[in-house]
C-alpha atoms as a PDB file:
ATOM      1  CA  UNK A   1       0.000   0.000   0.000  1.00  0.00           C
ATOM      2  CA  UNK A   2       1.781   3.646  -0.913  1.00  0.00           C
ATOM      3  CA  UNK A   3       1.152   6.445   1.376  1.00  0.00           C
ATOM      4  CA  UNK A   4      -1.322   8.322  -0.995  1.00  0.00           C
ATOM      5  CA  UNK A   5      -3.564   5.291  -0.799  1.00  0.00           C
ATOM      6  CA  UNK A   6      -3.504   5.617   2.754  1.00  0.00           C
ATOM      7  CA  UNK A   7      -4.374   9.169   3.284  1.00  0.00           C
ATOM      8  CA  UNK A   8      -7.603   8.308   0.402  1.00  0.00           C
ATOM      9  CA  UNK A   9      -8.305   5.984   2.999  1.00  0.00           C
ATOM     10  CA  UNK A  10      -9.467   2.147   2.654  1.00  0.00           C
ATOM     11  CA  UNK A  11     -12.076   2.577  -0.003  1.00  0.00           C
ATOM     12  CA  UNK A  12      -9.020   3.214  -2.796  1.00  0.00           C
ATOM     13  CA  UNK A  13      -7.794   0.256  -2.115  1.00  0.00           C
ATOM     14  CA  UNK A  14      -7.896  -2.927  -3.817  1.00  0.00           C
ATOM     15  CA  UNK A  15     -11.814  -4.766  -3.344  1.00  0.00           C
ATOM     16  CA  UNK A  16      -9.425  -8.069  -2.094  1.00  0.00           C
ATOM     17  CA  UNK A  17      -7.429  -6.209   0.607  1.00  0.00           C
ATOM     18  CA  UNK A  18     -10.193  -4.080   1.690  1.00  0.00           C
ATOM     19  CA  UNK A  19     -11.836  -6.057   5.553  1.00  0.00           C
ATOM     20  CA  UNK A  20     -15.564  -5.588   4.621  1.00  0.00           C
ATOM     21  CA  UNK A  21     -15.061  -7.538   1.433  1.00  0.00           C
ATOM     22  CA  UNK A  22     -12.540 -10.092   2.811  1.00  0.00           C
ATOM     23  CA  UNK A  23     -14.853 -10.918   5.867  1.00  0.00           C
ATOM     24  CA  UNK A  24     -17.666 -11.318   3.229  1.00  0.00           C
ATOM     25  CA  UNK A  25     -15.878 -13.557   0.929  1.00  0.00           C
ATOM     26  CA  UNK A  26     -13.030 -15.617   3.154  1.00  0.00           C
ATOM     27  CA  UNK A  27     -14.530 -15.113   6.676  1.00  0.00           C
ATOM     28  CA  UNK A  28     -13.463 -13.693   9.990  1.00  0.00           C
ATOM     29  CA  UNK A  29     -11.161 -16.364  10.516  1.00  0.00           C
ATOM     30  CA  UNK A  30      -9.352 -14.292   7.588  1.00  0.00           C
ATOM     31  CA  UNK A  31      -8.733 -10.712   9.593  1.00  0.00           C
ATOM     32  CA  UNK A  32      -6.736 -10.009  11.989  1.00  0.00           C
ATOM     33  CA  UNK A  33      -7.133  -8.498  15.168  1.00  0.00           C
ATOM     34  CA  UNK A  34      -6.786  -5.010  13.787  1.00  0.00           C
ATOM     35  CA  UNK A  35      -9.131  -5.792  10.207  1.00  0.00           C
ATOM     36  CA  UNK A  36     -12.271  -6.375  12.433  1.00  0.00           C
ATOM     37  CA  UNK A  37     -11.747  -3.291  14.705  1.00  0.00           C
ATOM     38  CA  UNK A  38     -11.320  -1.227  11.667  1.00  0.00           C
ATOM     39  CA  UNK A  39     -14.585  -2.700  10.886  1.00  0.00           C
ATOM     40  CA  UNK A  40     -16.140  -1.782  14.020  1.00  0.00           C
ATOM     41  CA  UNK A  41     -14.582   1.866  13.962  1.00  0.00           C
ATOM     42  CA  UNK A  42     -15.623   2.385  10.096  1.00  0.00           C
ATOM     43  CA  UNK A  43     -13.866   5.473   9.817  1.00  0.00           C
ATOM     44  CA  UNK A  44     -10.131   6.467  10.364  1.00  0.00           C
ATOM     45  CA  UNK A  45      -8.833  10.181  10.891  1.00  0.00           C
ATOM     46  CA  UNK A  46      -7.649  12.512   8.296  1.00  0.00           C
ATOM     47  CA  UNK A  47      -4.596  11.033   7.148  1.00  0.00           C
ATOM     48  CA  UNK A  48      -5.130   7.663   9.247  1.00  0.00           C
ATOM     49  CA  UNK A  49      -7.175   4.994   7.992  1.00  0.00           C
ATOM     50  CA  UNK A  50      -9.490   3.169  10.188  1.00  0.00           C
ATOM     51  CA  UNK A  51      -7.275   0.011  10.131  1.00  0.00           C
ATOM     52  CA  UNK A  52      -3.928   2.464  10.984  1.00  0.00           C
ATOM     53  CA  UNK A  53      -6.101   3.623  13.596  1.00  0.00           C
ATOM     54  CA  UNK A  54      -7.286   0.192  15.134  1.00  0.00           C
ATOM     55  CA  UNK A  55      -3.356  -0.854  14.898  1.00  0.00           C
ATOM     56  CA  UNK A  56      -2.513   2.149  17.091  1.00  0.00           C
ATOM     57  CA  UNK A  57      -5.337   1.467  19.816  1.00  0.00           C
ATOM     58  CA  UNK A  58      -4.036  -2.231  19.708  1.00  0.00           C
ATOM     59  CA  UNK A  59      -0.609  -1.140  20.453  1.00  0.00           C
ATOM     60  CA  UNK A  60      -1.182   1.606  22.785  1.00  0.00           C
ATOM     61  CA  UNK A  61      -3.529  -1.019  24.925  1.00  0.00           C
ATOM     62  CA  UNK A  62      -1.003  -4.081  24.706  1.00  0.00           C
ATOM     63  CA  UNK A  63      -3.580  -6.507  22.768  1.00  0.00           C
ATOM     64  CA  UNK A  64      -7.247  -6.556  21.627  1.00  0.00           C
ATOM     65  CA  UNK A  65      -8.448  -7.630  25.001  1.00  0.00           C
ATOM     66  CA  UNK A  66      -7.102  -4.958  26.651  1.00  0.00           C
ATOM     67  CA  UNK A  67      -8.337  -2.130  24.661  1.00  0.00           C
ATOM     68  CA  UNK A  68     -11.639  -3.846  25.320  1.00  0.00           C
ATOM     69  CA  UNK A  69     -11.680  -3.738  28.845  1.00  0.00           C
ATOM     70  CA  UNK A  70     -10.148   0.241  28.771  1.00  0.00           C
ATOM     71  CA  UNK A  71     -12.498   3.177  30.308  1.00  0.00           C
ATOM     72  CA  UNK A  72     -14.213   5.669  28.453  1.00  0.00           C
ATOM     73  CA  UNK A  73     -11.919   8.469  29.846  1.00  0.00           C
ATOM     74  CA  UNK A  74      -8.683   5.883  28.495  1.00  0.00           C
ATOM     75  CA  UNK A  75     -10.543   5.653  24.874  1.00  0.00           C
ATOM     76  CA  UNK A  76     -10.737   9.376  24.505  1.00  0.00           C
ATOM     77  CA  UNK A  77      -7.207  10.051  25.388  1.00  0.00           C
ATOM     78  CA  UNK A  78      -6.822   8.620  21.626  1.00  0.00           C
ATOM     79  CA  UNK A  79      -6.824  11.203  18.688  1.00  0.00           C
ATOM     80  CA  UNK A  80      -9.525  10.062  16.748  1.00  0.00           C
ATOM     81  CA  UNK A  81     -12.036   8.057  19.605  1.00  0.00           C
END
């Protein structure tokens, strides 16, 4: 992925990278952690994508679960939440 198709944002990329369409044709076996919360989030920041995005809250947290379990006040900390 080049940078300018990252600041267009997920819809300008390719249908068979994009999550929506991988979850509807492989599965959610076929995402990763960070795929389905970009799905959840649907929408990135300017100049973040919503699956750059769902990487950072991932890594800021420590893992998935974690960033689950985090407060309100925690979330909004997060340019973007």
């Amino acid at each position: 992925m080049t940078q300018s198709a990252s600041l267009n944002g997920i819809k300008s990329w390719p249908a068979s990278e994009r999550p929506r369409e991988v979850f509807l044709t492989k599965g959610p076996d076929a995402l990763s952690d960070a795929e389905v919360l970009a799905i959840l989030l649907r929408d990135g920041t300017r100049g973040q994508d919503a699956i750059s995005l769902a990487r950072r809250l991932i890594q800021k947290f420590g893992a998935l679960r974690q960033l689950l379990l985090a407060s309100p006040e925690e979330l909004y900390q997060v340019n973007g939440i």
